[in-house]
N, C-alpha and C. Protein backbone atom coordinates (compact mmCIF):
# COMPACT_ATOMS: atom_id res chain seq x y z
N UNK A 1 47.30 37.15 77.59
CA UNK A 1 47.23 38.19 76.60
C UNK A 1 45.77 38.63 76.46
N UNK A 2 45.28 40.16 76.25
CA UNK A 2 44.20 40.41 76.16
C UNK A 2 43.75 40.71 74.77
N UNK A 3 42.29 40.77 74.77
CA UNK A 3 41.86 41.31 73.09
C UNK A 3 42.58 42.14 72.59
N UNK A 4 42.57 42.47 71.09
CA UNK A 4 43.44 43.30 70.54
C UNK A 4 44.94 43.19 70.80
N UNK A 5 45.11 42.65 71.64
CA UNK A 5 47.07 42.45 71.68
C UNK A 5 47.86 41.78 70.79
N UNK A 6 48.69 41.65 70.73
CA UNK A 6 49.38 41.04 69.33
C UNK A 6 50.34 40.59 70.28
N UNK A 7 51.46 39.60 69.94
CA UNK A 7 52.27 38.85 70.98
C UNK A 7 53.08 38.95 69.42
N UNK A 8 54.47 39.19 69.87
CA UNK A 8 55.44 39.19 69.11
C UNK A 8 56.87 38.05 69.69
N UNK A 9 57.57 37.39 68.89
CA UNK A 9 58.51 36.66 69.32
C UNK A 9 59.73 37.69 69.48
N UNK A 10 60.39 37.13 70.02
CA UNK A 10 61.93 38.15 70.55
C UNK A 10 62.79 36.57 69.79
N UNK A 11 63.78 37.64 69.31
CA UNK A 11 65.37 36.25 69.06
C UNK A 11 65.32 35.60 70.31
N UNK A 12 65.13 34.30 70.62
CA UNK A 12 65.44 33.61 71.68
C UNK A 12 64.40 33.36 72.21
N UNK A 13 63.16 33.24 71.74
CA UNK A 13 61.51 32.72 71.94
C UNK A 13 60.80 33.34 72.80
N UNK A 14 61.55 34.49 73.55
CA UNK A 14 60.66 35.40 74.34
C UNK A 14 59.41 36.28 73.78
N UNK A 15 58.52 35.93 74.28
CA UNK A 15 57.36 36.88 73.87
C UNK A 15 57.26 37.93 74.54
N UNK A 16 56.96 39.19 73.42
CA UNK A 16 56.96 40.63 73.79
C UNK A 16 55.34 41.23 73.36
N UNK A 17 54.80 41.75 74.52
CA UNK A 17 53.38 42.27 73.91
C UNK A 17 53.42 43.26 73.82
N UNK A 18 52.90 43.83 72.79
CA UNK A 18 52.35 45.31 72.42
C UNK A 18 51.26 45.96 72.40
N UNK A 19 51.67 47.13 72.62
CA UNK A 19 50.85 48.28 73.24
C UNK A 19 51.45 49.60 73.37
N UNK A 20 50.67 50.43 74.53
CA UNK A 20 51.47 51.61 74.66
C UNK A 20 51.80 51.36 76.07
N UNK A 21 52.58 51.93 76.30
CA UNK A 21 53.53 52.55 77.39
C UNK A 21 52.64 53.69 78.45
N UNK A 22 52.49 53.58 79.59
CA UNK A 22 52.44 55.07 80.41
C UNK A 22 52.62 56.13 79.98
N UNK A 23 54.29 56.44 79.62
CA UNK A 23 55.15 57.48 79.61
C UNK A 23 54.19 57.64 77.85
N UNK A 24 53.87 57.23 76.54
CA UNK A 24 53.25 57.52 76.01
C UNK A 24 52.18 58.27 75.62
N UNK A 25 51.01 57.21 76.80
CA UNK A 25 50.07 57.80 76.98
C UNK A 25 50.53 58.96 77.52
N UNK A 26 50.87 59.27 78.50
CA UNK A 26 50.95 60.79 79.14
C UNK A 26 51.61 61.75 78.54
N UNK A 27 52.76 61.35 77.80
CA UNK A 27 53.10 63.00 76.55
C UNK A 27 51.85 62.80 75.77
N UNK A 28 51.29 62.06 74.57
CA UNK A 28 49.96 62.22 73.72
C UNK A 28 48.72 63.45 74.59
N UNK A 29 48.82 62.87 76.55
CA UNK A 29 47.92 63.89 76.69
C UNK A 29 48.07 65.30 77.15
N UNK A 30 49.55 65.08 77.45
CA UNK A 30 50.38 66.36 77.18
C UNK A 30 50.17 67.36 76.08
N UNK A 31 50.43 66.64 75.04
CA UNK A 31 50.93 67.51 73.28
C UNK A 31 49.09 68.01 73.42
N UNK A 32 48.02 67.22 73.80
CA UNK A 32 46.90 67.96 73.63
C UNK A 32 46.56 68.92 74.39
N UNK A 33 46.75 68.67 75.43
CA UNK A 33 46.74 69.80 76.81
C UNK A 33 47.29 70.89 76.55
N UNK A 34 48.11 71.22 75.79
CA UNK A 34 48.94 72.12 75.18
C UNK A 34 48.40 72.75 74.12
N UNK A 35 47.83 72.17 73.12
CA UNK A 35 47.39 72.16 71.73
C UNK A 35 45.86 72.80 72.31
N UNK A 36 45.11 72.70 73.10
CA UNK A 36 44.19 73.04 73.81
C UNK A 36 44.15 74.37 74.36
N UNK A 37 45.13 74.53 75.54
CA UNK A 37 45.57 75.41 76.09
C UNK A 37 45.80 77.26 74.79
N UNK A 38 46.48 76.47 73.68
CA UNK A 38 46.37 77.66 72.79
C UNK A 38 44.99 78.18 72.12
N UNK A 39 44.58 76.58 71.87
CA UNK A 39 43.46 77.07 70.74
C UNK A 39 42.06 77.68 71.41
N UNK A 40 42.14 77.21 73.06
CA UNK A 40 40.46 78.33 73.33
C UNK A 40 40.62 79.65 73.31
N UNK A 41 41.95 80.33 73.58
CA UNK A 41 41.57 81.83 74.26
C UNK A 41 41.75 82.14 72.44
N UNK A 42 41.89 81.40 71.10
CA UNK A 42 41.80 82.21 69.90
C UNK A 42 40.66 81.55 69.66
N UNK A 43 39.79 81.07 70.10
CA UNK A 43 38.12 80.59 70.45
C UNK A 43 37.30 81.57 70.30
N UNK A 44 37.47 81.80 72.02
CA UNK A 44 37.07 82.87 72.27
C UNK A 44 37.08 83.90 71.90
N UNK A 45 38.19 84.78 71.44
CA UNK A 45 37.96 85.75 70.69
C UNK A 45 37.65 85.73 69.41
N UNK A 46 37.47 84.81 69.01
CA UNK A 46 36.94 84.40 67.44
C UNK A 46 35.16 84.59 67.86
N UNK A 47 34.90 84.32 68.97
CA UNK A 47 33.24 84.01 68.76
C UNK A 47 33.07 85.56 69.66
N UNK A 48 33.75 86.36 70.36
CA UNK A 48 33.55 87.66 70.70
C UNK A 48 33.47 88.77 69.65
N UNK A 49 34.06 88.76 68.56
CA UNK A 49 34.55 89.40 67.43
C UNK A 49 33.03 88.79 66.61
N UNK A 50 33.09 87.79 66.44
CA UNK A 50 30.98 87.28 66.16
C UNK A 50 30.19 88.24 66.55
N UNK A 51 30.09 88.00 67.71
CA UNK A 51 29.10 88.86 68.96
C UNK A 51 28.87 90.22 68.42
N UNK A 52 30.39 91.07 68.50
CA UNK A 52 30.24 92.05 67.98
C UNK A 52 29.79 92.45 66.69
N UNK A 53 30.61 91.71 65.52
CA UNK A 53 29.52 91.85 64.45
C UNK A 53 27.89 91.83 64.73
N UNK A 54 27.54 90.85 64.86
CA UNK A 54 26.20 91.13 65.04
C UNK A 54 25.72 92.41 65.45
N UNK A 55 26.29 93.26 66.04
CA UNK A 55 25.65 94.50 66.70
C UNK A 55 25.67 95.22 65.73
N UNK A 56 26.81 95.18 65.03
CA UNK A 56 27.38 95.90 64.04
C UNK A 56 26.40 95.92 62.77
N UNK A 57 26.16 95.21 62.20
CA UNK A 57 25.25 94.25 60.92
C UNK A 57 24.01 95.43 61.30
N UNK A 58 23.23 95.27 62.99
CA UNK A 58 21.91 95.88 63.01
C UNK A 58 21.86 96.80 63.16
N UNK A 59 23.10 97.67 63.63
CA UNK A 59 23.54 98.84 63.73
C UNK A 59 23.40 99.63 62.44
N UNK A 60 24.17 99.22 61.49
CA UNK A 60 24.38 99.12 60.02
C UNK A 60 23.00 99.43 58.76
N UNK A 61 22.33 98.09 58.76
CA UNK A 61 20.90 97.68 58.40
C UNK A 61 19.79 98.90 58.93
N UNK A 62 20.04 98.95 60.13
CA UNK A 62 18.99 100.01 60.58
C UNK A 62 19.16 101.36 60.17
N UNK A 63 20.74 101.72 59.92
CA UNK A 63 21.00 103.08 59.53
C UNK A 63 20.45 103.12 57.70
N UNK A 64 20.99 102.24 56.74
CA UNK A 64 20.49 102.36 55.52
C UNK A 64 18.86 102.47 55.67
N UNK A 65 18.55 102.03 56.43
CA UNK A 65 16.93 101.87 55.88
C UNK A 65 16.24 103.84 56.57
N UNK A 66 17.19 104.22 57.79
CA UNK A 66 16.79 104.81 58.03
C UNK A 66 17.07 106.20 56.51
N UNK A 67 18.06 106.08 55.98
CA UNK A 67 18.76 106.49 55.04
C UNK A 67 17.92 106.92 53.37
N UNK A 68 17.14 105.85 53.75
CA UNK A 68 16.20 105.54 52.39
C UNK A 68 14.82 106.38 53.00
N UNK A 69 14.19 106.04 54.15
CA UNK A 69 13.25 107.05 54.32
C UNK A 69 13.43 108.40 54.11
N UNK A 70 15.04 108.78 54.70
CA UNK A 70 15.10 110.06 54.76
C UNK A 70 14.96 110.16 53.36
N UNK A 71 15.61 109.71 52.67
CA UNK A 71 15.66 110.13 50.77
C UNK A 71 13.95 110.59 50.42
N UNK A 72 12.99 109.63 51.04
CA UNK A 72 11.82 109.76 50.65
C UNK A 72 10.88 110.82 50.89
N UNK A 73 11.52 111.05 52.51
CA UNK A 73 10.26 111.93 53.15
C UNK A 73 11.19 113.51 53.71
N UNK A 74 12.39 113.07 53.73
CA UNK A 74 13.46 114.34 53.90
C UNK A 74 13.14 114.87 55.58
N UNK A 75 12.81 113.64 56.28
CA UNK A 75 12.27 113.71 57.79
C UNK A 75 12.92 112.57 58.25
N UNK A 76 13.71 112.56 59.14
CA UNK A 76 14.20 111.56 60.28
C UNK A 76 12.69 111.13 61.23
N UNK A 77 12.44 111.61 61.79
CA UNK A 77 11.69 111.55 62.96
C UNK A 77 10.32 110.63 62.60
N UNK A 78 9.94 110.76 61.14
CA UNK A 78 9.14 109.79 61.01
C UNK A 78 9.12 108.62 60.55
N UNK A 79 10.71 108.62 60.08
CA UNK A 79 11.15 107.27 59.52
C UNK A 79 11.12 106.34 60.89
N UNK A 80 11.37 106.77 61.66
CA UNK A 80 11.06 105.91 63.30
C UNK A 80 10.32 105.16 63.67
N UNK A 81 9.53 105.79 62.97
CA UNK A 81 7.88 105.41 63.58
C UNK A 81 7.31 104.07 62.51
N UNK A 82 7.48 104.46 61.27
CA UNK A 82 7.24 103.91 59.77
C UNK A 82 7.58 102.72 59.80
N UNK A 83 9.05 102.78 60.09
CA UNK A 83 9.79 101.60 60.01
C UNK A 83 9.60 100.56 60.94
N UNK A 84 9.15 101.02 61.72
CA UNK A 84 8.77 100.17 63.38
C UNK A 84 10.03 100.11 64.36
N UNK A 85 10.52 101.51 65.07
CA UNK A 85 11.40 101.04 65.93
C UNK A 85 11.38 102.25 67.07
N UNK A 86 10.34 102.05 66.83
CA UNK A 86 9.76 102.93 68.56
C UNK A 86 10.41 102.21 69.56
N UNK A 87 10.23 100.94 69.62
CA UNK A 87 10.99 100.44 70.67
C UNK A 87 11.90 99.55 70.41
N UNK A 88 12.62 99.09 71.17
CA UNK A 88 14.03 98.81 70.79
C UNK A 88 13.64 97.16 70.14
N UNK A 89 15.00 97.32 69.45
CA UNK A 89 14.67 95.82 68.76
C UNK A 89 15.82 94.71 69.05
N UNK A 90 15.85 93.72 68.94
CA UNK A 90 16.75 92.84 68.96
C UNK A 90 17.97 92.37 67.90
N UNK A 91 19.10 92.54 67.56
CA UNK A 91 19.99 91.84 66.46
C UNK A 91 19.72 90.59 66.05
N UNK A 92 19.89 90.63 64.89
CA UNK A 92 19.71 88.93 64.18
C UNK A 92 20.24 87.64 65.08
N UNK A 93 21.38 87.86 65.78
CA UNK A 93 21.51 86.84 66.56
C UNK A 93 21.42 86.86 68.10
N UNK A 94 20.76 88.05 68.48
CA UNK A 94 20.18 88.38 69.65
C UNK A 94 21.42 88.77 70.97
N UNK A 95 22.18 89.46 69.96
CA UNK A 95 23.32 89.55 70.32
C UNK A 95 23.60 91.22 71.61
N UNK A 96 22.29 92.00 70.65
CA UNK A 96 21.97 93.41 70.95
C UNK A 96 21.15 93.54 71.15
N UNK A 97 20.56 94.64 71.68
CA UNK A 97 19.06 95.38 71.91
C UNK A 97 19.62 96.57 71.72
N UNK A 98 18.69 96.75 70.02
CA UNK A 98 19.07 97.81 69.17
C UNK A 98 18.05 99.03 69.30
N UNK A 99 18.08 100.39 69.53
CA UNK A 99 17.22 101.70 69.63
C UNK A 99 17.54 102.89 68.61
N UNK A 100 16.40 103.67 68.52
CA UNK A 100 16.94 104.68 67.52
C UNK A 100 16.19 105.77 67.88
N UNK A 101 17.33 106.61 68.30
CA UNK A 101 16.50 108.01 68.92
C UNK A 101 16.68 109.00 68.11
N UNK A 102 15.21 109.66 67.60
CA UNK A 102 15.29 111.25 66.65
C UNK A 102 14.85 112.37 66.91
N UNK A 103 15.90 112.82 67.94
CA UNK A 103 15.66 114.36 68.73
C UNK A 103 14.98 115.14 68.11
N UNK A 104 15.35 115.32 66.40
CA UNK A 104 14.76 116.39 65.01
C UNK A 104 14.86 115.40 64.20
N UNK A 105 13.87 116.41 62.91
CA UNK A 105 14.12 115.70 61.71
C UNK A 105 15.23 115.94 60.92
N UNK A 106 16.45 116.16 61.48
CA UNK A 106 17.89 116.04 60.59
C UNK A 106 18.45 115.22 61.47
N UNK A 107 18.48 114.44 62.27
CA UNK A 107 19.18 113.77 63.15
C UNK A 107 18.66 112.62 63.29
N UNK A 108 19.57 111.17 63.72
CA UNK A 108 19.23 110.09 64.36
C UNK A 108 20.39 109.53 65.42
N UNK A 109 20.18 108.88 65.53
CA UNK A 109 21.33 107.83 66.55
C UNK A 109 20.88 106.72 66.77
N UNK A 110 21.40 105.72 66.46
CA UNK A 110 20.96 104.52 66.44
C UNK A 110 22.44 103.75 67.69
N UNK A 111 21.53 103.05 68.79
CA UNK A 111 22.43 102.54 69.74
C UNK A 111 22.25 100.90 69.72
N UNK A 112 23.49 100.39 69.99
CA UNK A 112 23.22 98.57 70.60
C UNK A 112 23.89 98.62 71.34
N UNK A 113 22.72 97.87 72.63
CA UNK A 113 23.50 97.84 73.53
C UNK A 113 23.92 96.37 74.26
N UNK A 114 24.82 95.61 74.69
CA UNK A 114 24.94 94.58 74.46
C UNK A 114 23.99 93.72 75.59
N UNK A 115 23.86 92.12 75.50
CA UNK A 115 22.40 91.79 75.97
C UNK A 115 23.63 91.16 77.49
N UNK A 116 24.62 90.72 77.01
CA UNK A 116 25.57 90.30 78.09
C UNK A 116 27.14 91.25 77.62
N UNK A 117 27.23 92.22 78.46
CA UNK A 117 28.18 92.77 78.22
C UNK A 117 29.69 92.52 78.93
N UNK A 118 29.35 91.05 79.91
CA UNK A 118 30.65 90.65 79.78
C UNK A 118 31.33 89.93 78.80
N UNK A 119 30.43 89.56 78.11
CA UNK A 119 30.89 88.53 77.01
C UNK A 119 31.37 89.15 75.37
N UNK A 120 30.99 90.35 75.76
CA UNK A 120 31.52 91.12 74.33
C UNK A 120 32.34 92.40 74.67
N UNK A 121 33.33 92.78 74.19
CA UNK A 121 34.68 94.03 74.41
C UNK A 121 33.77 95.16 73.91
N UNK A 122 32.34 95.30 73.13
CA UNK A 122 31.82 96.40 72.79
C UNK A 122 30.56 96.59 73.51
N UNK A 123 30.32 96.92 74.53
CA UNK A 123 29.13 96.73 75.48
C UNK A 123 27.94 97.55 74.44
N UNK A 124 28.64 99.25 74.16
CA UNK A 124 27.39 99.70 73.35
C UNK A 124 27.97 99.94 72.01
N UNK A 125 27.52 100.26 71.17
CA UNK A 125 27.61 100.69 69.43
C UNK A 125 26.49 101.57 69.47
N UNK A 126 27.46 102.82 68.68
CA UNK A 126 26.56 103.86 68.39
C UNK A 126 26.87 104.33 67.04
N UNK A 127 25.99 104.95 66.41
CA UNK A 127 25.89 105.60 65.03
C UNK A 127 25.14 106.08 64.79
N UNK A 128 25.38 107.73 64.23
CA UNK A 128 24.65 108.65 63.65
C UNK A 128 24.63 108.90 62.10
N UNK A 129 23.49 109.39 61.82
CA UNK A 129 23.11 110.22 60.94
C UNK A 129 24.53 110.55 59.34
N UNK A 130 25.56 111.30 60.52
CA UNK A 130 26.54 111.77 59.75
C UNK A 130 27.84 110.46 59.85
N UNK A 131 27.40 109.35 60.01
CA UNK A 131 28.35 107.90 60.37
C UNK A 131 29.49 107.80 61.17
N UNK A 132 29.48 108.94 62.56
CA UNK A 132 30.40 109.26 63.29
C UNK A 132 29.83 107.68 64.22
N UNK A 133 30.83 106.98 64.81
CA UNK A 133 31.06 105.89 65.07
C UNK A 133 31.55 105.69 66.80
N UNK A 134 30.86 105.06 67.36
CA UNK A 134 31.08 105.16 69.24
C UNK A 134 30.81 103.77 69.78
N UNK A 135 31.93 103.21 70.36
CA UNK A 135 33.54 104.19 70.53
C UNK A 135 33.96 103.75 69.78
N UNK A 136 34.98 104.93 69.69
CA UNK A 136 36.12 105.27 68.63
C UNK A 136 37.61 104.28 68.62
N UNK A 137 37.05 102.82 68.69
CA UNK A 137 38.78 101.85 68.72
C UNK A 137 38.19 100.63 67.45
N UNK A 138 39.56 100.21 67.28
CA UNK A 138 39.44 99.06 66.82
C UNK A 138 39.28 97.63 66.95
N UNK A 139 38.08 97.44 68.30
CA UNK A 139 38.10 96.10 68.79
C UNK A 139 36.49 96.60 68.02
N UNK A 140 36.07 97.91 68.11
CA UNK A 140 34.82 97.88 68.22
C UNK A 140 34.01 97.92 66.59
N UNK A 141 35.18 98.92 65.89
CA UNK A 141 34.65 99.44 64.32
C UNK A 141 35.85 99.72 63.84
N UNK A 142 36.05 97.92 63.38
CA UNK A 142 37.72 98.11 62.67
C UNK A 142 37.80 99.05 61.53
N UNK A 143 39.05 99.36 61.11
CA UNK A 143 38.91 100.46 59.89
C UNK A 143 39.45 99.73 58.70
């Protein structure tokens, strides 16, 4: 008998040891293999749907602030500059590389574009001025 075993008597003085079984072990790693099998691909899209937020958030953030200059100076084009985003910037979780282009001073567009775009369903995010939204689905800018 080995460590941990327990030896049990049988009616009739036979000893029976306990443990598990093969056929045990192998459904237990069954039921997980299974239990597995479901829970990455709702993983994955749990931490893709992340990803995208993030773009979203700096997408977002960058438009209010651009929003508030305009209130101040009633000029797009120099809120650009002011704010510091001449050149493109990065998302909080470095998810994007965020830009903001101001053709005039009534206009902006603010783009993210993704840093690995296999790993996220929204490669770019766009938003203007008037909060028209690109592209236009719901993986990208649920409603």
């Amino acid at each position: 008998m080995r460590a941990g075993e327990q030896a049990t008597t049988r009616p009739g003085g036979k000893r029976r040891q306990a443990g598990f079984t093969l056929i045990e072990v192998m459904i237990a790693v069954a039921v997980v293999a299974i239990l597995a099998a479901i829970a990455y691909p709702s993983y994955s899209r749990y931490v893709e749907r992340a990803r995208v937020t993030d773009g979203q958030a700096a997408v977002m953030e960058i438009a209010a602030q651009m929003e508030r200059c305009y209130t101040v100076t009633a000029d797009y084009s120099g809120c650009r500059t002011s704010l510091g985003y001449n050149a493109a910037v990065s998302s909080e979780d470095g998810h994007y590389n965020v830009t903001v282009a101001t053709p005039n001073a009534s206009t902006f567009t603010i783009t993210a574009n993704a840093d690995d775009a296999n790993q996220v369903a929204c490669a770019q995010l766009t938003l203007d001025q008037t909060g028209n939204r690109g592209p236009d689905n719901d993986d990208c800018w649920p409603s």
